[in-house]
N, C-alpha and C. Protein backbone atom coordinates (compact mmCIF):
# COMPACT_ATOMS: atom_id res chain seq x y z
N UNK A 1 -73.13 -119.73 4.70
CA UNK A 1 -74.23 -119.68 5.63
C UNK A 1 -74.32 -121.01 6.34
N UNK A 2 -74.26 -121.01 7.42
CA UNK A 2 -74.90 -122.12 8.46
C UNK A 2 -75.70 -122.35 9.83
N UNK A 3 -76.11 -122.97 9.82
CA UNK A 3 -77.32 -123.24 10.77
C UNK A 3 -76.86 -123.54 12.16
N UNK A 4 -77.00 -123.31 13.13
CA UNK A 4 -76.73 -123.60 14.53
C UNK A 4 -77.97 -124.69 15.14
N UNK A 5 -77.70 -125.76 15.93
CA UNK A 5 -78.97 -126.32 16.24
C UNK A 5 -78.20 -127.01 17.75
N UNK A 6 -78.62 -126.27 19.01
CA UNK A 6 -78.02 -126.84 20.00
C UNK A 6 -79.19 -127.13 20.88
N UNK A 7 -78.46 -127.39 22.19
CA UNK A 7 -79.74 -128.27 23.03
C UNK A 7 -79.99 -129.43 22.45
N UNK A 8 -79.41 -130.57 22.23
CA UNK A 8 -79.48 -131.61 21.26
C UNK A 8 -79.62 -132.47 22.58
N UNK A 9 -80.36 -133.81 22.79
CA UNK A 9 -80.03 -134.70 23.36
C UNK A 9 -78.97 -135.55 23.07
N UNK A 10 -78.06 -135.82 24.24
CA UNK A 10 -76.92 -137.04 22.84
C UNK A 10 -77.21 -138.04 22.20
N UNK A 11 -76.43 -138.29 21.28
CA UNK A 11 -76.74 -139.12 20.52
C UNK A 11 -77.57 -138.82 19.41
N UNK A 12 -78.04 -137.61 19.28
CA UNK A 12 -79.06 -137.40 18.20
C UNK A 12 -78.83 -137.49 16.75
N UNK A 13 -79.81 -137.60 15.81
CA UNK A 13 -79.85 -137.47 14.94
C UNK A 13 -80.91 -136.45 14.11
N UNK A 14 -80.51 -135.55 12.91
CA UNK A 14 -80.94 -134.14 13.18
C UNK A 14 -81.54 -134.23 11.88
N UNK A 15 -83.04 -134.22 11.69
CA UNK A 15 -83.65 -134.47 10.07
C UNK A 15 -84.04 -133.40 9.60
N UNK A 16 -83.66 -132.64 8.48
CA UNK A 16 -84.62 -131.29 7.94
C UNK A 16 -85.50 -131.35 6.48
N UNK A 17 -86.65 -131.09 7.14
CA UNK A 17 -87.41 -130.74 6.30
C UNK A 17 -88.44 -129.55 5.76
N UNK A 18 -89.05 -130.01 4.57
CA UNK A 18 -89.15 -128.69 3.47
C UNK A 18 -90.47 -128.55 4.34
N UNK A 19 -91.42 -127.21 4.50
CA UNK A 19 -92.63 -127.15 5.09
C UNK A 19 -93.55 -128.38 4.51
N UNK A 20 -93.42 -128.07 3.42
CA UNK A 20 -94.19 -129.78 2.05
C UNK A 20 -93.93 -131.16 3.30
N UNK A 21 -93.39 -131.09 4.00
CA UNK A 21 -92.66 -133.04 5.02
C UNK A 21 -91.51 -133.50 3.67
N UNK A 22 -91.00 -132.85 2.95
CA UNK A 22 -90.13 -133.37 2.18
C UNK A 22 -88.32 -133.38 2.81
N UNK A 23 -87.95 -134.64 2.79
CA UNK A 23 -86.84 -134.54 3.51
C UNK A 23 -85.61 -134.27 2.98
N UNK A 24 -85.11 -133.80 3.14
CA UNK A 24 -84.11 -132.64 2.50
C UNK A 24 -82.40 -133.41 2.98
N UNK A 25 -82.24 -133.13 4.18
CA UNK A 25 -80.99 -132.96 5.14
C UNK A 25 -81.17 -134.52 6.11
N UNK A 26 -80.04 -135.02 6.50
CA UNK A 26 -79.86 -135.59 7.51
C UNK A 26 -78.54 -135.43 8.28
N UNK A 27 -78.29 -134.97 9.79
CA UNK A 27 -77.42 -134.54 10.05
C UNK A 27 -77.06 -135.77 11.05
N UNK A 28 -76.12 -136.48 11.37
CA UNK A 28 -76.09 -137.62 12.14
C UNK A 28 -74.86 -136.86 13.56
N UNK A 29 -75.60 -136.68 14.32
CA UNK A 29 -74.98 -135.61 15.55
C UNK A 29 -75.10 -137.09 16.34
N UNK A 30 -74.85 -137.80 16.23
CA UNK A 30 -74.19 -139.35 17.23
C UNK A 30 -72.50 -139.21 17.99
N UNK A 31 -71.92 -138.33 17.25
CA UNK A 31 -70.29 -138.24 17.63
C UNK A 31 -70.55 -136.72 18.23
N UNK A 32 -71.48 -135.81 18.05
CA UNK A 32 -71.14 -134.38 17.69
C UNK A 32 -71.28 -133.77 19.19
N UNK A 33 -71.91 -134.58 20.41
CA UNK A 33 -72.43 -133.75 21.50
C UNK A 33 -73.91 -133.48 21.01
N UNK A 34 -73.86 -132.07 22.34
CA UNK A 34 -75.25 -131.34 22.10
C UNK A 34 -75.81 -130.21 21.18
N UNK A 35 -74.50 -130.09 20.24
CA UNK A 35 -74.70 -129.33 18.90
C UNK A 35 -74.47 -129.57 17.46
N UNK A 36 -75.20 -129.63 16.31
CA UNK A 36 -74.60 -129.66 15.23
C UNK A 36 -74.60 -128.40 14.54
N UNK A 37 -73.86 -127.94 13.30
CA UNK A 37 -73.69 -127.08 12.44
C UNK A 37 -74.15 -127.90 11.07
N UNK A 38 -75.35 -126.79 10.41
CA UNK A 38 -75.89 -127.59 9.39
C UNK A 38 -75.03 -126.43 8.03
N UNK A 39 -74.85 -126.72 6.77
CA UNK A 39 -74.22 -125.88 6.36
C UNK A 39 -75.59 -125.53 4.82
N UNK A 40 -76.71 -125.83 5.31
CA UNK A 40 -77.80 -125.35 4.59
C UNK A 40 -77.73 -125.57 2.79
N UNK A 41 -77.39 -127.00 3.56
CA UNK A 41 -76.90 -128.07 1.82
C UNK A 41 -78.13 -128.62 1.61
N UNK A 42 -78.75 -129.81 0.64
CA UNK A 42 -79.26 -130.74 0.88
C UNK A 42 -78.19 -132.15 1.11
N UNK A 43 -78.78 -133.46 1.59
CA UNK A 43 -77.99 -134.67 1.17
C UNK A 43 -77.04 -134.89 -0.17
N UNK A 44 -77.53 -133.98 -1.14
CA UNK A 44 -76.67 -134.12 -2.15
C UNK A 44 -75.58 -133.19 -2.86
N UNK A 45 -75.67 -132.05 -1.58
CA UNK A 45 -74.71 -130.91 -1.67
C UNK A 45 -75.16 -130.10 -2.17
N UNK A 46 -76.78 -129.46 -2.57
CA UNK A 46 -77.29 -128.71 -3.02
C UNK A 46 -77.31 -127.68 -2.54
N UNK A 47 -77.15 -126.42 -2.36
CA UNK A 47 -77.85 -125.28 -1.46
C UNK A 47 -78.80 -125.10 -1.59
N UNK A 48 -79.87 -124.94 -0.45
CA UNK A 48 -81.31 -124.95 -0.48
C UNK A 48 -81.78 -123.85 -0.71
N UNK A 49 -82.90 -123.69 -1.26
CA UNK A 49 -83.01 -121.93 -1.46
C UNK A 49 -84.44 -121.53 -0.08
N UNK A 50 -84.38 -120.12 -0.40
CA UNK A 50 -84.72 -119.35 0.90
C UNK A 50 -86.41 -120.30 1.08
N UNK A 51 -86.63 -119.97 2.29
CA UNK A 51 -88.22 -121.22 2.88
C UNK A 51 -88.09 -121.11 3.86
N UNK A 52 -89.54 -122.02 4.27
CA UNK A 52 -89.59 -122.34 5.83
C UNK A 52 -89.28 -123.71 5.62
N UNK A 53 -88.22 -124.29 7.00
CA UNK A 53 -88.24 -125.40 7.07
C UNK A 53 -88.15 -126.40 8.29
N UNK A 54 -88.14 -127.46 8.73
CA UNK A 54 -88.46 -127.99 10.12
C UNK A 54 -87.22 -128.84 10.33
N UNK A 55 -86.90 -128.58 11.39
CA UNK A 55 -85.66 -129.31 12.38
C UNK A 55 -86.44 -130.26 12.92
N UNK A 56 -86.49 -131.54 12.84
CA UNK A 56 -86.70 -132.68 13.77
C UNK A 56 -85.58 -133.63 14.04
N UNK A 57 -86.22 -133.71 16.12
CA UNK A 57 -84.51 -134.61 16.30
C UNK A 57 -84.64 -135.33 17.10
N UNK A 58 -83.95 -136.46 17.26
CA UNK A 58 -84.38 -137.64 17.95
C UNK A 58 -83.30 -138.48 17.94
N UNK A 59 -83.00 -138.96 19.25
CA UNK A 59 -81.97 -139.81 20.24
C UNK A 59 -81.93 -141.28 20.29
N UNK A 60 -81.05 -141.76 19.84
CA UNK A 60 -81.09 -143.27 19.55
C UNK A 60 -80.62 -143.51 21.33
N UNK A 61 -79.92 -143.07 22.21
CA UNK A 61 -79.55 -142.82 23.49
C UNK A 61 -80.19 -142.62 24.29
N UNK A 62 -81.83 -141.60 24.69
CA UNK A 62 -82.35 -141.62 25.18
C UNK A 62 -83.92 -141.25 24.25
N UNK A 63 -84.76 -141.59 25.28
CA UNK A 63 -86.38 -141.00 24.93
C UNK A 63 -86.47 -139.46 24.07
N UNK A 64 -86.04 -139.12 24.13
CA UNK A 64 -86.00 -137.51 23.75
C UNK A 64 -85.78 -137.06 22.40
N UNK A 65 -86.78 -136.16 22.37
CA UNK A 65 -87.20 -135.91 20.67
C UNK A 65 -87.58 -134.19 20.82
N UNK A 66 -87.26 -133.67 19.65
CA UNK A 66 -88.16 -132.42 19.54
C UNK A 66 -88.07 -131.90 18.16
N UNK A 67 -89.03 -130.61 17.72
CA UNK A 67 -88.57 -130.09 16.62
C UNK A 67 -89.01 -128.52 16.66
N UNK A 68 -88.22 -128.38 15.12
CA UNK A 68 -88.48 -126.53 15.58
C UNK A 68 -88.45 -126.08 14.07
N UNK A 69 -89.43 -125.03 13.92
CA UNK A 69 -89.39 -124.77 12.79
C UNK A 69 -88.49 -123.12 12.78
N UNK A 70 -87.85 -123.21 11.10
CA UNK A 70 -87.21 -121.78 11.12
C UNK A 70 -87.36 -121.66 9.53
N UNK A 71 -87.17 -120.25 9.51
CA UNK A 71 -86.88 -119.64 7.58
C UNK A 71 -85.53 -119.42 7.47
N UNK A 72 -85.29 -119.95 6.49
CA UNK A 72 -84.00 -119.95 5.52
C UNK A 72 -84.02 -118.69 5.05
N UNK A 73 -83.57 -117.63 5.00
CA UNK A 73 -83.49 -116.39 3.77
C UNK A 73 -82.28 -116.64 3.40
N UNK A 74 -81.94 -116.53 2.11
CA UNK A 74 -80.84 -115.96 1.08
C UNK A 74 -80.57 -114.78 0.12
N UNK A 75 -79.75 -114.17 0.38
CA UNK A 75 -79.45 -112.53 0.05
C UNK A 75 -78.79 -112.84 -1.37
């Protein structure tokens, strides 16, 4: 399972977190363009289990920030 997250400003960097603000993921999309592929790990290679959780992202390159929330399900 993996996550799609495009429309990225460049340079971004892509933080996920648990609905709790607990930070889970950091995806460093600095090389990647305007898309990364998250592979719905944590930082420590965990697979996360099913939730809601929040995409926040923000550009060391320009002003530009956003975030988006989505649910994880696992079958």
């Amino acid at each position: 399972m993996h996550v799609t997250i495009t429309e990225l400003a460049g340079g971004s960097t892509v933080k996920i977190f648990t609905a709790a603000g607990r930070l889970v993921a950091t995806i460093d999309g600095s090389k990647l363009g305007s898309t990364v592929v998250w592979n719905c790990r944590d930082d420590n290679g965990k697979l996360l289990a099913s939730g809601v959780y929040i995409a926040a992202e923000a550009s060391s390159v320009t002003s530009e920030y956003g975030q988006t929330k989505f649910v994880l399900i696992r079958k």
